[in-house]
N, C-alpha and C. Protein backbone atom coordinates (compact mmCIF):
# COMPACT_ATOMS: atom_id res chain seq x y z
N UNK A 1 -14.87 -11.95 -49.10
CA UNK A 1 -14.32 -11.24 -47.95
C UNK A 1 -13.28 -12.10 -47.25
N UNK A 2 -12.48 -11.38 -46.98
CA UNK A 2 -11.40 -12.25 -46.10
C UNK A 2 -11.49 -11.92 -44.58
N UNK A 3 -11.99 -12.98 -43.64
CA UNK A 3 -12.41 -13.27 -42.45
C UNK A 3 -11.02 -12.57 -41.69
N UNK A 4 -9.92 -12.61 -41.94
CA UNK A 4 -8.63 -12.14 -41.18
C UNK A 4 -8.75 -10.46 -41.26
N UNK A 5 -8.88 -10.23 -42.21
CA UNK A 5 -8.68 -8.61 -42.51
C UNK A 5 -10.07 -7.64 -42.13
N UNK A 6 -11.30 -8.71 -41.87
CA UNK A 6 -12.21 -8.22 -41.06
C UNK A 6 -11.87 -7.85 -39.98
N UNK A 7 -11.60 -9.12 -39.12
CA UNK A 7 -10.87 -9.09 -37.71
C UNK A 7 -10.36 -8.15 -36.90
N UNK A 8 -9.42 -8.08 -38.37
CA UNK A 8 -7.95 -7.09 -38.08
C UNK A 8 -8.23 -5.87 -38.08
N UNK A 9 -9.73 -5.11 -39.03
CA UNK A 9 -10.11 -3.85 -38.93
C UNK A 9 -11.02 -3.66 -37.72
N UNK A 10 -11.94 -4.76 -37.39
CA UNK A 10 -12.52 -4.43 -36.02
C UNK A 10 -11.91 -4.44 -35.21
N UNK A 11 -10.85 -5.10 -35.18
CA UNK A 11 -10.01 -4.54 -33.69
C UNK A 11 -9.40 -3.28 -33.90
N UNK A 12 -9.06 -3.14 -34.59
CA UNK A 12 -8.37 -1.33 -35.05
C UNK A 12 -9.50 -0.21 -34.67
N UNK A 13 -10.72 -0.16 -34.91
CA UNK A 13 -11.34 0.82 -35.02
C UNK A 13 -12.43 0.24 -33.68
N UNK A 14 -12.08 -1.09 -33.02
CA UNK A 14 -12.97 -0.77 -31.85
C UNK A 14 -12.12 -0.07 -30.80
N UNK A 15 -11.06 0.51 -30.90
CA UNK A 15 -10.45 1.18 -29.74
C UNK A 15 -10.65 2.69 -29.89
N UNK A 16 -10.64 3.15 -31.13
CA UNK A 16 -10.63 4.21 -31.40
C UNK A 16 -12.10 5.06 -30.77
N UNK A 17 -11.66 6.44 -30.19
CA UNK A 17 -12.58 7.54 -30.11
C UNK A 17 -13.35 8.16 -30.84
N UNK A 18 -12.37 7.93 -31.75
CA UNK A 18 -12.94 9.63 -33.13
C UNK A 18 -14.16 8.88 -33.82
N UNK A 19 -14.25 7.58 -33.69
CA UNK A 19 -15.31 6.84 -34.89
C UNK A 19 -15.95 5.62 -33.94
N UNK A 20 -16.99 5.79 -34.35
CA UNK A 20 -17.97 4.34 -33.57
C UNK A 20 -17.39 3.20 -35.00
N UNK A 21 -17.84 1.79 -34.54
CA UNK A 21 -18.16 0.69 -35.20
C UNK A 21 -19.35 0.29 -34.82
N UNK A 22 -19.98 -0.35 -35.58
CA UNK A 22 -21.17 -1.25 -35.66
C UNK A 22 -21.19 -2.09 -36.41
N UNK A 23 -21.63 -3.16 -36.39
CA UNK A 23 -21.75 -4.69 -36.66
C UNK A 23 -23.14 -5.17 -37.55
N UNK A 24 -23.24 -5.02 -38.86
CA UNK A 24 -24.23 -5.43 -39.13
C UNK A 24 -24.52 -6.73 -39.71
N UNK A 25 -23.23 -7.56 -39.53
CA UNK A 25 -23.11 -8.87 -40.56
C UNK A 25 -22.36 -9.42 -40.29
N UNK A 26 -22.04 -11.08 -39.90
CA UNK A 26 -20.73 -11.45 -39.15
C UNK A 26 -19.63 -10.89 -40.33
N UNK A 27 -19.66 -10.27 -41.80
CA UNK A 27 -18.36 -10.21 -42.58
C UNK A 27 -18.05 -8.86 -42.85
N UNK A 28 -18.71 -8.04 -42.02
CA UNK A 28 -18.63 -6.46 -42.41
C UNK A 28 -18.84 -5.81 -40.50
N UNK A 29 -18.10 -4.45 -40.99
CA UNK A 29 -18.11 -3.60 -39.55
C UNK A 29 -18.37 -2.16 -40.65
N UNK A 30 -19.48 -1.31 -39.98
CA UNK A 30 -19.74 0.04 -40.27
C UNK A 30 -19.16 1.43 -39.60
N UNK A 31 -18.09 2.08 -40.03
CA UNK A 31 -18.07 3.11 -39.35
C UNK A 31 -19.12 4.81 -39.35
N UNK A 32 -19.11 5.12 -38.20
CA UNK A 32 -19.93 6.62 -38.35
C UNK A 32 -19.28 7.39 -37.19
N UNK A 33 -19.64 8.49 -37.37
CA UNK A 33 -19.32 9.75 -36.42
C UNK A 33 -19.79 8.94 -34.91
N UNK A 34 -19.07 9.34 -33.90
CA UNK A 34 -19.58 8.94 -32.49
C UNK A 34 -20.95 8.67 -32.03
N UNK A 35 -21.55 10.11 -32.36
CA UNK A 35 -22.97 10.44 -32.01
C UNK A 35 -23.90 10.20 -32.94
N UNK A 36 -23.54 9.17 -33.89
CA UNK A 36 -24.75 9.08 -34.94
C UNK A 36 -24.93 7.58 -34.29
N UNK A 37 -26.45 7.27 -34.49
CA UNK A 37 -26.97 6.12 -33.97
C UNK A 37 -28.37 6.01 -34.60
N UNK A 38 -28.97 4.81 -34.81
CA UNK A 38 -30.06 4.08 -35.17
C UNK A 38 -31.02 5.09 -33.82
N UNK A 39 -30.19 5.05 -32.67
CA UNK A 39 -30.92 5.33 -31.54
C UNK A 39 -31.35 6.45 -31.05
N UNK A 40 -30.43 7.73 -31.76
CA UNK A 40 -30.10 8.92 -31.79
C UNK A 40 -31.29 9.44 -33.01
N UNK A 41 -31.12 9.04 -33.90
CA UNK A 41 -32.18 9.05 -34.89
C UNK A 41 -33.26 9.31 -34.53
N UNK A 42 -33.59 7.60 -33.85
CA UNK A 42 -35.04 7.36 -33.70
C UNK A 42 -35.61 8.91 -32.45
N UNK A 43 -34.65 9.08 -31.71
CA UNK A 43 -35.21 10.37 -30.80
C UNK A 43 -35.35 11.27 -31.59
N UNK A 44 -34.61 11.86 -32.54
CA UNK A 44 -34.52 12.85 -33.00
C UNK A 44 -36.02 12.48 -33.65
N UNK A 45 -36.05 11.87 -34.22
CA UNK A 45 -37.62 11.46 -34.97
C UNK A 45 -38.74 11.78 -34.01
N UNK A 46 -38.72 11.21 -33.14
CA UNK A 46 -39.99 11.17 -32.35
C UNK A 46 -40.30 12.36 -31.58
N UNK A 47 -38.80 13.64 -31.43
CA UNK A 47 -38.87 14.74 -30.70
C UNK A 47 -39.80 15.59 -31.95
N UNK A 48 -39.11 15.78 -33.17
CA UNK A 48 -39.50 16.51 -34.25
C UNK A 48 -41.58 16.09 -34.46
N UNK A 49 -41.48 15.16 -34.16
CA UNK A 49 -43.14 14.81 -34.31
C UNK A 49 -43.87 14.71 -33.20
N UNK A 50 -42.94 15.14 -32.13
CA UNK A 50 -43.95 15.20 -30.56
C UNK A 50 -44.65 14.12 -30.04
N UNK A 51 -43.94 12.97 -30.21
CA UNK A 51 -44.25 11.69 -30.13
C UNK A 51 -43.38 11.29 -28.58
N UNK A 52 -43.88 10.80 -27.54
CA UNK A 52 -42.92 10.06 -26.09
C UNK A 52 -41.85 8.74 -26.26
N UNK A 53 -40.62 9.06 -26.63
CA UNK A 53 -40.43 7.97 -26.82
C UNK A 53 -40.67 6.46 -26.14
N UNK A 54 -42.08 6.96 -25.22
CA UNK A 54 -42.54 5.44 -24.53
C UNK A 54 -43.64 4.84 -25.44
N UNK A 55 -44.16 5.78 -26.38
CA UNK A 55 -44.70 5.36 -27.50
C UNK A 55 -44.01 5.11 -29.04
N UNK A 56 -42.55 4.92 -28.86
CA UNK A 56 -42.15 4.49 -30.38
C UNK A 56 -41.74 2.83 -30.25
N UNK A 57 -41.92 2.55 -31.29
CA UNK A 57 -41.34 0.99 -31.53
C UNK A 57 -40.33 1.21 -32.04
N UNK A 58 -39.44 0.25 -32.19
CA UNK A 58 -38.27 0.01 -33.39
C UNK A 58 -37.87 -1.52 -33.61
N UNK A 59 -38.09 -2.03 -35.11
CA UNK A 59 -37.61 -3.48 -35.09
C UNK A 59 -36.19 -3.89 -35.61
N UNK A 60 -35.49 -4.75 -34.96
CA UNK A 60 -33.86 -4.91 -35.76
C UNK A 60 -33.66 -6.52 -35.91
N UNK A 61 -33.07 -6.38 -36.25
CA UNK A 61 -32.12 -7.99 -36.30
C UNK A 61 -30.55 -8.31 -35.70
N UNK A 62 -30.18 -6.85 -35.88
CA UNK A 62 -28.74 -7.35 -36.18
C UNK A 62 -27.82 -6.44 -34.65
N UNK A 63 -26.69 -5.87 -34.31
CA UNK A 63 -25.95 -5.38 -33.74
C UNK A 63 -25.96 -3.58 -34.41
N UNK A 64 -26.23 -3.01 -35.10
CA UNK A 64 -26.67 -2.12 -35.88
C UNK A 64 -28.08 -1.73 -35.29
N UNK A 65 -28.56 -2.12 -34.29
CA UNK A 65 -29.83 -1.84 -33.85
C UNK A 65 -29.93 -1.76 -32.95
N UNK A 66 -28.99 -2.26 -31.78
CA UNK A 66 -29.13 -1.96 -30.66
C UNK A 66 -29.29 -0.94 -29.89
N UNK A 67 -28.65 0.38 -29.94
CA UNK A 67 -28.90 1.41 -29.66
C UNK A 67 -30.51 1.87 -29.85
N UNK A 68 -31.48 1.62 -31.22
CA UNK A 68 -32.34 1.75 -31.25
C UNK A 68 -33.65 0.71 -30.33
N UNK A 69 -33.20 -0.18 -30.71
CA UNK A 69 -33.79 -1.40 -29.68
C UNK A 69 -34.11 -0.63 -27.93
N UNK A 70 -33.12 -0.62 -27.85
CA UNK A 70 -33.34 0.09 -25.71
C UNK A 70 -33.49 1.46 -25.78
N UNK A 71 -33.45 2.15 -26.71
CA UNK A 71 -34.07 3.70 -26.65
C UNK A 71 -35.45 3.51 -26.72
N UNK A 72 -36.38 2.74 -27.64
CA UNK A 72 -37.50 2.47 -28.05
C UNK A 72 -38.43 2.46 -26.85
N UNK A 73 -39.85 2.82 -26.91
CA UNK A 73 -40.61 2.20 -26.04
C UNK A 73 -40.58 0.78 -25.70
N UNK A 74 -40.68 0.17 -27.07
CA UNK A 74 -40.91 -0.96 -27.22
C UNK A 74 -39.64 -1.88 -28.05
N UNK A 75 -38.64 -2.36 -28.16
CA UNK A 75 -37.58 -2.86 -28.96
C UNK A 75 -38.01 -4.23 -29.39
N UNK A 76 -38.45 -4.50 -31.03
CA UNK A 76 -38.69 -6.04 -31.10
C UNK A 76 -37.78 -6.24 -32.03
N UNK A 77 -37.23 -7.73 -31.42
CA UNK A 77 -36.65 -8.47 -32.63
C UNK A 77 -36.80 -8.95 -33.76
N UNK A 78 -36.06 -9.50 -34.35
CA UNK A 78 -36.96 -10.61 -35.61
C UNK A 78 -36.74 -11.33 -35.50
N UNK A 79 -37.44 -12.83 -35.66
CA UNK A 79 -37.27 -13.71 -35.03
C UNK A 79 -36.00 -14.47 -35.87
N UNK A 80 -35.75 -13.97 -37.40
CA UNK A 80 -34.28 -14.75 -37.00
C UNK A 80 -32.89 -13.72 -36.94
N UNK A 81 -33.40 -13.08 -36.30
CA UNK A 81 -31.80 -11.92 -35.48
C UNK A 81 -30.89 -12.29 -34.74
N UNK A 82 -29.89 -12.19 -34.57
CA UNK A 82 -29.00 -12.39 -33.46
C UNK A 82 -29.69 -12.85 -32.16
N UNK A 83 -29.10 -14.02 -31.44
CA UNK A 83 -29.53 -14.31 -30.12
C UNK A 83 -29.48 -12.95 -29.54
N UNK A 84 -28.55 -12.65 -29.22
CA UNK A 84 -27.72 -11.51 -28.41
C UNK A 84 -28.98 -10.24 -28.47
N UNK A 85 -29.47 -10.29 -29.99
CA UNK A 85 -30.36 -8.52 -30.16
C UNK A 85 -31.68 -9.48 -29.75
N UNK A 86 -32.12 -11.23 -29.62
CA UNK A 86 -33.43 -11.22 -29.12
C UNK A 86 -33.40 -11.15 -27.62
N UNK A 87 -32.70 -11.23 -26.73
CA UNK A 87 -32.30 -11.72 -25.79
C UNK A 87 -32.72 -10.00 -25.11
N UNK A 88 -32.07 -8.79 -25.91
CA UNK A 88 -32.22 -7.56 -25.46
C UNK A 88 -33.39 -6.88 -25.76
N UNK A 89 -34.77 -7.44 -26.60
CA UNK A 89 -35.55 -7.01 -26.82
C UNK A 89 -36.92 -7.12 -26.13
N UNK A 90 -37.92 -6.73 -25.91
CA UNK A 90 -38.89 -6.62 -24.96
C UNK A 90 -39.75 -7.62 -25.87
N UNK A 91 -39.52 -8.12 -27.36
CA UNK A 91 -40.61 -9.08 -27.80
C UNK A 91 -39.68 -9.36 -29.46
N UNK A 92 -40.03 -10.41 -29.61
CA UNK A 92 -39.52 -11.17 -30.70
C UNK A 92 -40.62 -11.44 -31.85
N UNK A 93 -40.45 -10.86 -33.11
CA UNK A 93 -41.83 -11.07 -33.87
C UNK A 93 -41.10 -12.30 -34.96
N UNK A 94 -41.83 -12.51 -36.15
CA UNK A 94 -41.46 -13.69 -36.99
C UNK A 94 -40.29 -13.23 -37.61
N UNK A 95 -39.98 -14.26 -38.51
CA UNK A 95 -38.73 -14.14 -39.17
C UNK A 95 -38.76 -12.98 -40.41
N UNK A 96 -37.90 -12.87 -41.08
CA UNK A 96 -38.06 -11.95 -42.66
C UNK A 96 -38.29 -12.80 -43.07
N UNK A 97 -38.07 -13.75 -43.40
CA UNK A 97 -38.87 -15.02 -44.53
C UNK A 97 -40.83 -15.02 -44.07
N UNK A 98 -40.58 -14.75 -42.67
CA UNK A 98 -42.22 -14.59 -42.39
C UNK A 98 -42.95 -13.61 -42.53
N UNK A 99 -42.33 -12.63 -43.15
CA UNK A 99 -42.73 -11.14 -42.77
C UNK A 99 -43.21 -10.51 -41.57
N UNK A 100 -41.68 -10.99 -40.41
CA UNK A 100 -41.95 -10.27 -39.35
C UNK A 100 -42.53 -8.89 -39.24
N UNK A 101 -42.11 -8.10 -39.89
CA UNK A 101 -42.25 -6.76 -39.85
C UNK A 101 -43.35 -6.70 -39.53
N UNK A 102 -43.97 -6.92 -40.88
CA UNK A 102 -45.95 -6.67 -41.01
C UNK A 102 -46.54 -7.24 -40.32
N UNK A 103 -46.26 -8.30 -39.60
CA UNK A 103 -46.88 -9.59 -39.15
C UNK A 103 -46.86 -8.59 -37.29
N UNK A 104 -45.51 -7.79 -37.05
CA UNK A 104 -45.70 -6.99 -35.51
C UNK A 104 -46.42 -5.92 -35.34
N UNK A 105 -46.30 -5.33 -36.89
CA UNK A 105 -46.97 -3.95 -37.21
C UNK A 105 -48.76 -4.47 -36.89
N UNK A 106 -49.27 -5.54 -37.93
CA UNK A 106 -50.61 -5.93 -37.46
C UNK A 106 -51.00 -5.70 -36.03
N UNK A 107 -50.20 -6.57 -35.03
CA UNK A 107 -50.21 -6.84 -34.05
C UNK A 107 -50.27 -5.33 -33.05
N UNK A 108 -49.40 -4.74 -33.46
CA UNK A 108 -49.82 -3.60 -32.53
C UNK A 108 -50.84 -2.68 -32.90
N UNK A 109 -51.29 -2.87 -33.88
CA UNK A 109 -52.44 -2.10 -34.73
C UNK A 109 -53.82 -2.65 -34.06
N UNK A 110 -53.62 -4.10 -34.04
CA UNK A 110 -54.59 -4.77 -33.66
C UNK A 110 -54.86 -4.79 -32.17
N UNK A 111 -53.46 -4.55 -31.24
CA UNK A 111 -53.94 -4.54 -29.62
C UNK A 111 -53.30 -5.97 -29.07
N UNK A 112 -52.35 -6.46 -29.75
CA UNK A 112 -52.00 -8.08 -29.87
C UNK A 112 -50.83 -8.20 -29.50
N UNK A 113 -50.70 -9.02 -28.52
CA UNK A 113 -48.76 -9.07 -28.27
C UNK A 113 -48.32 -9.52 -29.68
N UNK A 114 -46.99 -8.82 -29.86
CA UNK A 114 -46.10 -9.46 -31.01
C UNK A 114 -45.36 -10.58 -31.09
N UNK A 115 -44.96 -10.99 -30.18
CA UNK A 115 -44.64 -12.56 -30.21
C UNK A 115 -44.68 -13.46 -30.04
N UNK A 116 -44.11 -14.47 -30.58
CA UNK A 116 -45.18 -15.63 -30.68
C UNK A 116 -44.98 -16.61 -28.83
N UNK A 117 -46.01 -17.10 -28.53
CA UNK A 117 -46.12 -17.38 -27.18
C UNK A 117 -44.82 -18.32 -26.74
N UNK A 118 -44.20 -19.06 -27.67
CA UNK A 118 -43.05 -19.58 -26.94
C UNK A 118 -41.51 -18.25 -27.15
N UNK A 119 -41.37 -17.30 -27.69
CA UNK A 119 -40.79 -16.08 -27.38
C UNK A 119 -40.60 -15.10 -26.67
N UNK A 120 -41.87 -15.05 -25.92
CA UNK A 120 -42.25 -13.81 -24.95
C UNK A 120 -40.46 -13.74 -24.02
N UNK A 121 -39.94 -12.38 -24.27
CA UNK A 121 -39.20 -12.19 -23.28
C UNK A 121 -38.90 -10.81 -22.10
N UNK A 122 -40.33 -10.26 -22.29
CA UNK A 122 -40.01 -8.76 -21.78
C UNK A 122 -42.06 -8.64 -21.58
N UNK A 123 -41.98 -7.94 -20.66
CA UNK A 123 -43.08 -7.71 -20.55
C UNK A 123 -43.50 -6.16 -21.54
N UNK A 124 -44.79 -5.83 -21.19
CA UNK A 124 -45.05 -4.04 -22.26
C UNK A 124 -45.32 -3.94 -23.38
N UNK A 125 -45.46 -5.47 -24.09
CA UNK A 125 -45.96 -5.88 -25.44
C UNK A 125 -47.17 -5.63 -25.96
């Protein structure tokens, strides 16, 4: 990938109306329709199954998640995600090398905060 011509397309298409960007990798930018979102989704999900979205989780890592992250009841990170997406999340679980995922999923199964005690950044865990 050439770091210049990244650049050069995220600045092009972060001004634009007609198309969102999203960020899932410092060497790539994703375009989609305005109104499509990780976050938009996850409602649409939880309306169709009659679920509050004060009862959904959602876990991310990256800039591609954010929208889902603060729609969520609950938004956890992974613990090796972007500062920026742990910083916005209500709890930080382990890394993918640790198998965060399963390792938060336990945890709320079990009744257990998800992150680990020097992480805690949000209360509602």
């Amino acid at each position: 990938m050439n770091p210049d011509k990244v650049k050069r397309g995220r600045e092009y298409f972060a001004s634009r109306s007609d198309v969102a960007m999203v960020v899932s990798f410092e060497h790539n930018f994703e375009m989609q329709h305005p109104d499509v979102s990780k976050g938009n989704a996850l409602t649409k999900l939880a309306a169709h199954l009659n679920i509050s979205m004060e009862d959904t989780v959602a876990i991310g890592d990256n800039f591609n998640d954010v929208s889902m992250l603060k729609m969520a009841g609950l938004g956890i990170a992974m613990g090796n995600g972007e500062p920026e997406i742990q910083a916005l999340a209500k709890a930080i679980t382990l890394t993918n090398v640790e198998h965060g995922v399963a390792h938060a999923i336990e945890c709320l199964l079990e009744g257990k905060p998800v992150s680990r005690p020097e992480t805690i950044v949000g209360e509602g865990q």
